[in-house]
N, C-alpha and C. Protein backbone atom coordinates (compact mmCIF):
# COMPACT_ATOMS: atom_id res chain seq x y z
N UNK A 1 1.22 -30.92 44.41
CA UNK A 1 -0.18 -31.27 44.36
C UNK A 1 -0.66 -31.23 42.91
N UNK A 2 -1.45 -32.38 42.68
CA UNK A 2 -2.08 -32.39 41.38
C UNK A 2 -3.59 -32.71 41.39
N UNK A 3 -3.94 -31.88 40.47
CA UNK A 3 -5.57 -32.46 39.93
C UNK A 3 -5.83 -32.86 38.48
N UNK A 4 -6.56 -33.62 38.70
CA UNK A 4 -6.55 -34.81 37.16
C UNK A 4 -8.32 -34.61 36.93
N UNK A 5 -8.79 -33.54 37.59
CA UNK A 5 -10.43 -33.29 37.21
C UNK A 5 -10.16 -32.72 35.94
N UNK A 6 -11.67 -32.51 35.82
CA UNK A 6 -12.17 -32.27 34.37
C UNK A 6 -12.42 -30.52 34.86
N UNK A 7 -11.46 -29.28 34.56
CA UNK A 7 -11.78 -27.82 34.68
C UNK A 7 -12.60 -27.29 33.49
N UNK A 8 -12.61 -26.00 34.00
CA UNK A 8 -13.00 -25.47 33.07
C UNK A 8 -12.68 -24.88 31.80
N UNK A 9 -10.89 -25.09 31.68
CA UNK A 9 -9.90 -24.59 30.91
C UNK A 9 -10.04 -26.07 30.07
N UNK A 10 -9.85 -27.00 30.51
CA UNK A 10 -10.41 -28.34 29.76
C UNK A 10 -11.50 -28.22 28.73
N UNK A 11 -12.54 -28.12 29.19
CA UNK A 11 -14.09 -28.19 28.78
C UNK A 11 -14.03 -27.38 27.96
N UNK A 12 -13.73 -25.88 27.75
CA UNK A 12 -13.15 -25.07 27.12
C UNK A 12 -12.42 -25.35 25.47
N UNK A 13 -11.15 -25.89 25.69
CA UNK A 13 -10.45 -26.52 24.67
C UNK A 13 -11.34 -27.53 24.25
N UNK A 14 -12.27 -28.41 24.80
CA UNK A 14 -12.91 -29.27 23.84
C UNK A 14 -14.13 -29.03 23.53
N UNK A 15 -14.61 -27.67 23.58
CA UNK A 15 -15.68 -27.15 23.00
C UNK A 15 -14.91 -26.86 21.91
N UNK A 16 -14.11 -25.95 21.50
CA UNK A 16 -13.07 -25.01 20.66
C UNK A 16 -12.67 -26.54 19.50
N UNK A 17 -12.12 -27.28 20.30
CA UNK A 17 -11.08 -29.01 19.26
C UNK A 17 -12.88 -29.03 18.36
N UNK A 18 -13.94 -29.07 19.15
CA UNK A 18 -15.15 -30.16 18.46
C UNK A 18 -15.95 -28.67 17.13
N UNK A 19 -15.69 -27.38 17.46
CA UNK A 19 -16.14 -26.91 17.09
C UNK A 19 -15.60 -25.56 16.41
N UNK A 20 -14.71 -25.78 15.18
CA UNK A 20 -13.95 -25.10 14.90
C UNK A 20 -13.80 -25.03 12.97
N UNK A 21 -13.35 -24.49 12.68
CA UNK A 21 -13.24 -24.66 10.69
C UNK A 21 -11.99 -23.66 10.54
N UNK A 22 -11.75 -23.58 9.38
CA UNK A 22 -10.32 -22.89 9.35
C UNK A 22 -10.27 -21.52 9.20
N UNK A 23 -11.19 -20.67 9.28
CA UNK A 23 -11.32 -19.23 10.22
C UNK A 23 -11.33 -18.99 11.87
N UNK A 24 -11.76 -19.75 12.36
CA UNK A 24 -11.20 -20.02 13.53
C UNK A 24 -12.42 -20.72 14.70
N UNK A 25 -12.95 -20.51 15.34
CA UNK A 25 -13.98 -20.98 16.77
C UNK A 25 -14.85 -20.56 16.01
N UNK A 26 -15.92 -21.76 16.37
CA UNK A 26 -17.76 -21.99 15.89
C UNK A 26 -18.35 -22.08 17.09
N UNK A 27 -18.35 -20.81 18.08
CA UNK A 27 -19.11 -21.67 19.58
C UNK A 27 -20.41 -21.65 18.99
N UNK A 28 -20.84 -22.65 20.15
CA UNK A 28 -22.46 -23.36 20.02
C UNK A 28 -22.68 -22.28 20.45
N UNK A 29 -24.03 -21.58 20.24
CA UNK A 29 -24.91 -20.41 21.04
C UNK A 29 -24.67 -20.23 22.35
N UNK A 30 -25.30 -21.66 23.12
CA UNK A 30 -25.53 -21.58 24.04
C UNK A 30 -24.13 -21.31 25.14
N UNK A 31 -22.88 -21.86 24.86
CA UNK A 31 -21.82 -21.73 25.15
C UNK A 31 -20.94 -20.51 24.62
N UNK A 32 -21.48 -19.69 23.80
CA UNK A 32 -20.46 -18.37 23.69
C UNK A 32 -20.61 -17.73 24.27
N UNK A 33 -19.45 -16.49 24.89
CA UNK A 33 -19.10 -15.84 25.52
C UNK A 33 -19.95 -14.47 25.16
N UNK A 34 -20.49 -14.22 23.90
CA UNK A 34 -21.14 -13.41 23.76
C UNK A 34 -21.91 -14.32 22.43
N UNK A 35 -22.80 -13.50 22.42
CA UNK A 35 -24.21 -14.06 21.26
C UNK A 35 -23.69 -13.32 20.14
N UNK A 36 -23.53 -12.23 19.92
CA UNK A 36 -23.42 -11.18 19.02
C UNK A 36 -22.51 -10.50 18.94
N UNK A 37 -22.22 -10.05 17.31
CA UNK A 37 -20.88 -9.44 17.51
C UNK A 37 -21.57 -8.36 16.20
N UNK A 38 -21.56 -6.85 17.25
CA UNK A 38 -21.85 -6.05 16.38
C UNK A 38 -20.76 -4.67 16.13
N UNK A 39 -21.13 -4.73 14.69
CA UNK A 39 -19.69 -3.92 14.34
C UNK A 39 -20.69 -2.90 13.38
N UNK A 40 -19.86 -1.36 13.21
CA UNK A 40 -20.02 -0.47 11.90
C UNK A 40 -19.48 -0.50 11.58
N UNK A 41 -19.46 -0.14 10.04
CA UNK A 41 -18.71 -0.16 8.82
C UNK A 41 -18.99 2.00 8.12
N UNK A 42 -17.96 2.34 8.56
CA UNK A 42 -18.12 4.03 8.06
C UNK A 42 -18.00 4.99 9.42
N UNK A 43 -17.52 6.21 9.86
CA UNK A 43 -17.30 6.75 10.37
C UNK A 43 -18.43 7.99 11.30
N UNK A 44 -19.51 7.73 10.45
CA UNK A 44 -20.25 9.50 10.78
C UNK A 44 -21.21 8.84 11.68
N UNK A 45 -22.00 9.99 12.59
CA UNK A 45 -22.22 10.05 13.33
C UNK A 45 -23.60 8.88 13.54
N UNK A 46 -24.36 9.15 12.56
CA UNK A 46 -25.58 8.42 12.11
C UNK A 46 -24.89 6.45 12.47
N UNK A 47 -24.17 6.26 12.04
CA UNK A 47 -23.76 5.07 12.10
C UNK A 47 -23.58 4.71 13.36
N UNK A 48 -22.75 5.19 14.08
CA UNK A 48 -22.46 5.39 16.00
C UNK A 48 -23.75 5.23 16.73
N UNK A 49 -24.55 6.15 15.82
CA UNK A 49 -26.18 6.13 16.55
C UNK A 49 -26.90 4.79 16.36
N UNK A 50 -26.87 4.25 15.13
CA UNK A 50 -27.43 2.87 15.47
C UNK A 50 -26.74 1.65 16.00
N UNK A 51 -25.78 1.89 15.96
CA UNK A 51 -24.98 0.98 16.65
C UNK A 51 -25.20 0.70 18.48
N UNK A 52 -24.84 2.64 18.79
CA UNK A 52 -25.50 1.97 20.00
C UNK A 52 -27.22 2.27 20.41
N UNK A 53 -28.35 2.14 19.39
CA UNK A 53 -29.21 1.64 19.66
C UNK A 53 -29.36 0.10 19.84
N UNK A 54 -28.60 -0.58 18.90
CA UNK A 54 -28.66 -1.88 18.95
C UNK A 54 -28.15 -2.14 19.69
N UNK A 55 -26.83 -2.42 20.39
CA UNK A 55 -26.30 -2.70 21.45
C UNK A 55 -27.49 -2.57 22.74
N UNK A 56 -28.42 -1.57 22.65
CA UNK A 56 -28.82 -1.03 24.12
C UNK A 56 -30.03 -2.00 23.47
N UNK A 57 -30.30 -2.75 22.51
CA UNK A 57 -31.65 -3.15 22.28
C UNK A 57 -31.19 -4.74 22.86
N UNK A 58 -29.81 -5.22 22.57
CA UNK A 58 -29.81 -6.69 22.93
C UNK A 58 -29.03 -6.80 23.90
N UNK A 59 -28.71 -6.19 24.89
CA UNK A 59 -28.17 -5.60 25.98
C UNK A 59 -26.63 -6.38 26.02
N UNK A 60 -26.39 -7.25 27.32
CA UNK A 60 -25.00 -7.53 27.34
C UNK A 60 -24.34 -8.63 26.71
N UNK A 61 -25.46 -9.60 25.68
CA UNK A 61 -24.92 -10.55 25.09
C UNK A 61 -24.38 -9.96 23.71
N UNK A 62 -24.21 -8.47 23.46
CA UNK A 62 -23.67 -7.90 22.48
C UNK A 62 -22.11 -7.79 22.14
N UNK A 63 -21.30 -8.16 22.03
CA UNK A 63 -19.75 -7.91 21.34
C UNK A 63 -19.82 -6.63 20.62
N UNK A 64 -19.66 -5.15 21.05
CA UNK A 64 -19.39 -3.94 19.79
C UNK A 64 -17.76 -4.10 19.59
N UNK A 65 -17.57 -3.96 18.23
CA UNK A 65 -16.39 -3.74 17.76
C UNK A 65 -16.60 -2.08 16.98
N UNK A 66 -16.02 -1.47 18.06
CA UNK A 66 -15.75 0.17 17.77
C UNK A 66 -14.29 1.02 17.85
N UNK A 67 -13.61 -0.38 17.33
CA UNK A 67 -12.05 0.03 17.00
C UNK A 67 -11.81 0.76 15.65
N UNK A 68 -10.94 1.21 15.43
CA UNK A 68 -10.75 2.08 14.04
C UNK A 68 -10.03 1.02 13.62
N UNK A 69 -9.79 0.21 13.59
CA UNK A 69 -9.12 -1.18 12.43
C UNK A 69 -9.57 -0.85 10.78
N UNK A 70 -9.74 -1.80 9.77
CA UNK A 70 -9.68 -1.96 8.58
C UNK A 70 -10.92 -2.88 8.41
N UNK A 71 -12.00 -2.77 8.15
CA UNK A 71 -13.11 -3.47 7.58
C UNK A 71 -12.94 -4.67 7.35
N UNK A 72 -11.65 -5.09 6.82
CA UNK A 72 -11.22 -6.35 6.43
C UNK A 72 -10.49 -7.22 7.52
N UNK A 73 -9.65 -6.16 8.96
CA UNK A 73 -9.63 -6.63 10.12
C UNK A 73 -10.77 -6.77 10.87
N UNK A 74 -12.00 -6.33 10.84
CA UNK A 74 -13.08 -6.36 11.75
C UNK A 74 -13.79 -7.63 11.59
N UNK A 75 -13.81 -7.90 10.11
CA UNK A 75 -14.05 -8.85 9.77
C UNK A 75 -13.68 -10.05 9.92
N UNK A 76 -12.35 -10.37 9.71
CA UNK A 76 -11.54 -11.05 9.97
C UNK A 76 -11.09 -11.43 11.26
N UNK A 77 -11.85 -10.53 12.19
CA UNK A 77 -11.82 -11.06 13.84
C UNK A 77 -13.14 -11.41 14.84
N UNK A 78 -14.25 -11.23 13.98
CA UNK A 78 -15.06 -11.56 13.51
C UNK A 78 -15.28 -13.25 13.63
N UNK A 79 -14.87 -13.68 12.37
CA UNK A 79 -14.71 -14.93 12.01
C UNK A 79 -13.57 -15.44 12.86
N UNK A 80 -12.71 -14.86 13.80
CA UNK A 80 -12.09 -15.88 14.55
C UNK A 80 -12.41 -16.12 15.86
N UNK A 81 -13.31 -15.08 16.28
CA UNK A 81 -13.86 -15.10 17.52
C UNK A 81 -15.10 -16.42 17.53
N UNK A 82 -15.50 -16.16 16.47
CA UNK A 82 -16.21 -17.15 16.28
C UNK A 82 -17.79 -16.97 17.11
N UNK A 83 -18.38 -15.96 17.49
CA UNK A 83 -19.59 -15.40 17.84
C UNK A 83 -20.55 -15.62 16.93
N UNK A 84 -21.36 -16.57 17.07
CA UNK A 84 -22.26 -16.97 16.36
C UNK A 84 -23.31 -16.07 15.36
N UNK A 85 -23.53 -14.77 15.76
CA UNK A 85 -23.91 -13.76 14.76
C UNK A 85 -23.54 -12.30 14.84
N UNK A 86 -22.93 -12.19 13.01
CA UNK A 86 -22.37 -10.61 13.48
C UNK A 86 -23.49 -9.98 12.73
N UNK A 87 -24.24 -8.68 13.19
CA UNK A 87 -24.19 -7.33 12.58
C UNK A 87 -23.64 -6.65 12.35
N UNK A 88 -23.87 -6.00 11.13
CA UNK A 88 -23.30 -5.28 10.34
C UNK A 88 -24.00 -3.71 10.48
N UNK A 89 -23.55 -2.45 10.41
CA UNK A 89 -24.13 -1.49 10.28
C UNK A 89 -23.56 -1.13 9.21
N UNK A 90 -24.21 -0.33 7.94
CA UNK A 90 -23.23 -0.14 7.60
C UNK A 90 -24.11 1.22 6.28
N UNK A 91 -23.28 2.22 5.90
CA UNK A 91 -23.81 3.41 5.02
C UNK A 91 -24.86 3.10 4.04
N UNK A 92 -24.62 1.57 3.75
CA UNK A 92 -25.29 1.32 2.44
C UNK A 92 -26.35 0.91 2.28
N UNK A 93 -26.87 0.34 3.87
CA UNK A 93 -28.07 -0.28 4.04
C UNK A 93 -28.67 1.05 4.86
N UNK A 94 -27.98 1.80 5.42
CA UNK A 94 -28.44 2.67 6.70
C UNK A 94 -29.97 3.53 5.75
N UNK A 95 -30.04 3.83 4.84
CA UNK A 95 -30.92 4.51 4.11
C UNK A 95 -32.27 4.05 4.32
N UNK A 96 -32.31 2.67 4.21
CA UNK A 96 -33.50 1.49 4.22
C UNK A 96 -33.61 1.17 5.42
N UNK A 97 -33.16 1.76 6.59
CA UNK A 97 -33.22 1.00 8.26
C UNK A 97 -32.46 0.36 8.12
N UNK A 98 -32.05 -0.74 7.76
CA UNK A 98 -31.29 -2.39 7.80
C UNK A 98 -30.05 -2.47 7.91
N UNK A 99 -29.80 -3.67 8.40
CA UNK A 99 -28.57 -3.95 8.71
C UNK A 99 -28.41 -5.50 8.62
N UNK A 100 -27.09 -5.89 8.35
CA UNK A 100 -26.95 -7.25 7.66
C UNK A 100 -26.82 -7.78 8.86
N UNK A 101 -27.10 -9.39 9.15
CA UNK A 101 -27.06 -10.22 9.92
C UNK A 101 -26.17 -11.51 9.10
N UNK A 102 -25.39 -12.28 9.81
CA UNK A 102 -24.59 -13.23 9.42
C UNK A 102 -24.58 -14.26 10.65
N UNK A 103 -24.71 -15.59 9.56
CA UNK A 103 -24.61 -16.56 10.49
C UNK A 103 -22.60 -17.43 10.56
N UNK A 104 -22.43 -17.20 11.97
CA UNK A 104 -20.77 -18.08 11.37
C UNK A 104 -20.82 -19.01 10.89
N UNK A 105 -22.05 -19.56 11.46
CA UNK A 105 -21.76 -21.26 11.33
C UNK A 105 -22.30 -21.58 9.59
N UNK A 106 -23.02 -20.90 9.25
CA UNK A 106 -23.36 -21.04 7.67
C UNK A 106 -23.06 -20.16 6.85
N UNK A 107 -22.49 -18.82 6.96
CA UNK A 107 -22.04 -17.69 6.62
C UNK A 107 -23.39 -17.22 5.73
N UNK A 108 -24.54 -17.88 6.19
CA UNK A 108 -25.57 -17.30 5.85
C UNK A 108 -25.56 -15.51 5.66
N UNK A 109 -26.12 -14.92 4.92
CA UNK A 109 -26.19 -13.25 5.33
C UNK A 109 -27.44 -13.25 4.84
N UNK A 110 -28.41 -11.99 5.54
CA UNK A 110 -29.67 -11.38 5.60
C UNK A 110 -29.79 -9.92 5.81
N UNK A 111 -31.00 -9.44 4.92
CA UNK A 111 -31.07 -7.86 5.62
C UNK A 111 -32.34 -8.17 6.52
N UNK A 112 -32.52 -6.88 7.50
CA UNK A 112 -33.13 -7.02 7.98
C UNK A 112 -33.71 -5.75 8.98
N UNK A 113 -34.48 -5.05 9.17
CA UNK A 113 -34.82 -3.72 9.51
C UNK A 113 -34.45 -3.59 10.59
N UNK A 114 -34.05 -2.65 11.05
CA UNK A 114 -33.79 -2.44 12.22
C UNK A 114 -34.70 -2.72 13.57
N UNK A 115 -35.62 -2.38 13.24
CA UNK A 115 -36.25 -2.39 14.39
C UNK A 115 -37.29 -3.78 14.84
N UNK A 116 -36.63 -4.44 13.80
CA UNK A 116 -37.07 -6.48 13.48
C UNK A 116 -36.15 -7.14 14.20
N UNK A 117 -35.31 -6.66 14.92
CA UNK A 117 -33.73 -7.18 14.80
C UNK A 117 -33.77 -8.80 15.99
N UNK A 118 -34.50 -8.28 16.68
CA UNK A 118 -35.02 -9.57 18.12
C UNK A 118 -36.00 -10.34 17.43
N UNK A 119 -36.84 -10.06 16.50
CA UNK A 119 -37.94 -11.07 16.04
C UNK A 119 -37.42 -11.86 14.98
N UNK A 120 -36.25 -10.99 14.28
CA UNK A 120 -35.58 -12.11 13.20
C UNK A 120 -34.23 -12.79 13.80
N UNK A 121 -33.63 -12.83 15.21
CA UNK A 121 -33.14 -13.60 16.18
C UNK A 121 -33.65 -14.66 16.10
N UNK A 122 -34.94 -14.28 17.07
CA UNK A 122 -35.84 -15.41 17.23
C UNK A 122 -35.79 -16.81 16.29
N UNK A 123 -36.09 -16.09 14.78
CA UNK A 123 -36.42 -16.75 13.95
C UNK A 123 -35.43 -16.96 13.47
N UNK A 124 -34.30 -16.62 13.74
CA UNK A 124 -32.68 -17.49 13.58
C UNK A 124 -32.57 -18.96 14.45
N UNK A 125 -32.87 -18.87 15.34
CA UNK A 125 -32.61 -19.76 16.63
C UNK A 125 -33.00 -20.50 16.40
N UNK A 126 -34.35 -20.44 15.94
CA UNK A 126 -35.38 -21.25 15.93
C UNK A 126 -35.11 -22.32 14.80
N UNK A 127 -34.75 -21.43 13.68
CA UNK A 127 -34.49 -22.48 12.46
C UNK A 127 -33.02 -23.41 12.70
N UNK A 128 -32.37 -22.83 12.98
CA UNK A 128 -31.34 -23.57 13.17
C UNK A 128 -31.10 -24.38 14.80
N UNK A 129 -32.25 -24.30 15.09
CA UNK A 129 -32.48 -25.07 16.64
C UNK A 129 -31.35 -24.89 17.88
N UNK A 130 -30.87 -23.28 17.81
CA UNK A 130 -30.43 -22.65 18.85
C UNK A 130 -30.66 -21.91 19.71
C-alpha cells in the first residue's frame, strides 16, 4: 500500500528546504515548535531564579535550555534549532533586570527589562509582522 498525499513529514521538510541559512532552520513564528528559546548563561542561584520566572511568565511556548553544555554549545544549538527568539539570562545584565533578546532571523540583539519581556514581544511581532 502506498500514499502519494501531501503528510505532515512532507510539509515539514518544505517549511525547513524554504526556510533555512547556514546555521541551520529559520521557522516562521507561526509554524515553530516553540516561540522561544530561553537559556542562562552562569551557574548561581539568582540566575535559575529568573529563568524560571520567565519561563512561568511565557508559559509553554518557552524552549529552557538548562543543560550544563558550553555557552558556545548553547548557543550554537540555539541557532540550529532555529526558534525564532532566544533569551539570554545572563550575570552581566542580571544587575540592571535585563536580559538580551535575539532575533534568528536578523540576529538582531536587544536589552530589555525583565519585567517588559511580553510588551517588547509584542513589539517584536509586530515590527517584523509576526
Amino acid at each position: 500500500m502506498g500514499s502519494y498525499g501531501i503528510g505532515l513529514g512532507r510539509l515539514i521538510v518544505a517549511v525547513v528546504e524554504a526556510n533555512h541559512d547556514d546555521r541551520g532552520i529559520l521557522w516562521p513564528y507561526d509554524l515553530a515548535p516553540f516561540k522561544y528559546f530561553l537559556m542562562g548563561i552562569g551557574k548561581s542561584k539568582t540566575i535559575k531564579r529568573y529563568v524560571d520566572e520567565i519561563e512561568e511568565m511565557l508559559g509553554p511556548d518557552v524552549l529552557v535550555d538548562d543543560r550544563t553544555e558550553s555557552i558556545s554549545k548553547k548557543f550554537r544549538d540555539a541557532e540550529l534549532l532555529g526558534i525564532p527568539l532566544r533569551i539570554v539570562v545572563s550575570t552581566r545584565y542580571i544587575e540592571d533586570e535585563q536580559v538580551e533578546l535575539c532575533d534568528r532571523r536578523t540576529r538582531i540583539k536587544w536589552l530589555v527589562h525583565k519585567n517588559d519581556i511580553k510588551k517588547e514581544i509584542r513589539k517584536w511581532r509586530k515590527a517584523f509582522g509576526k
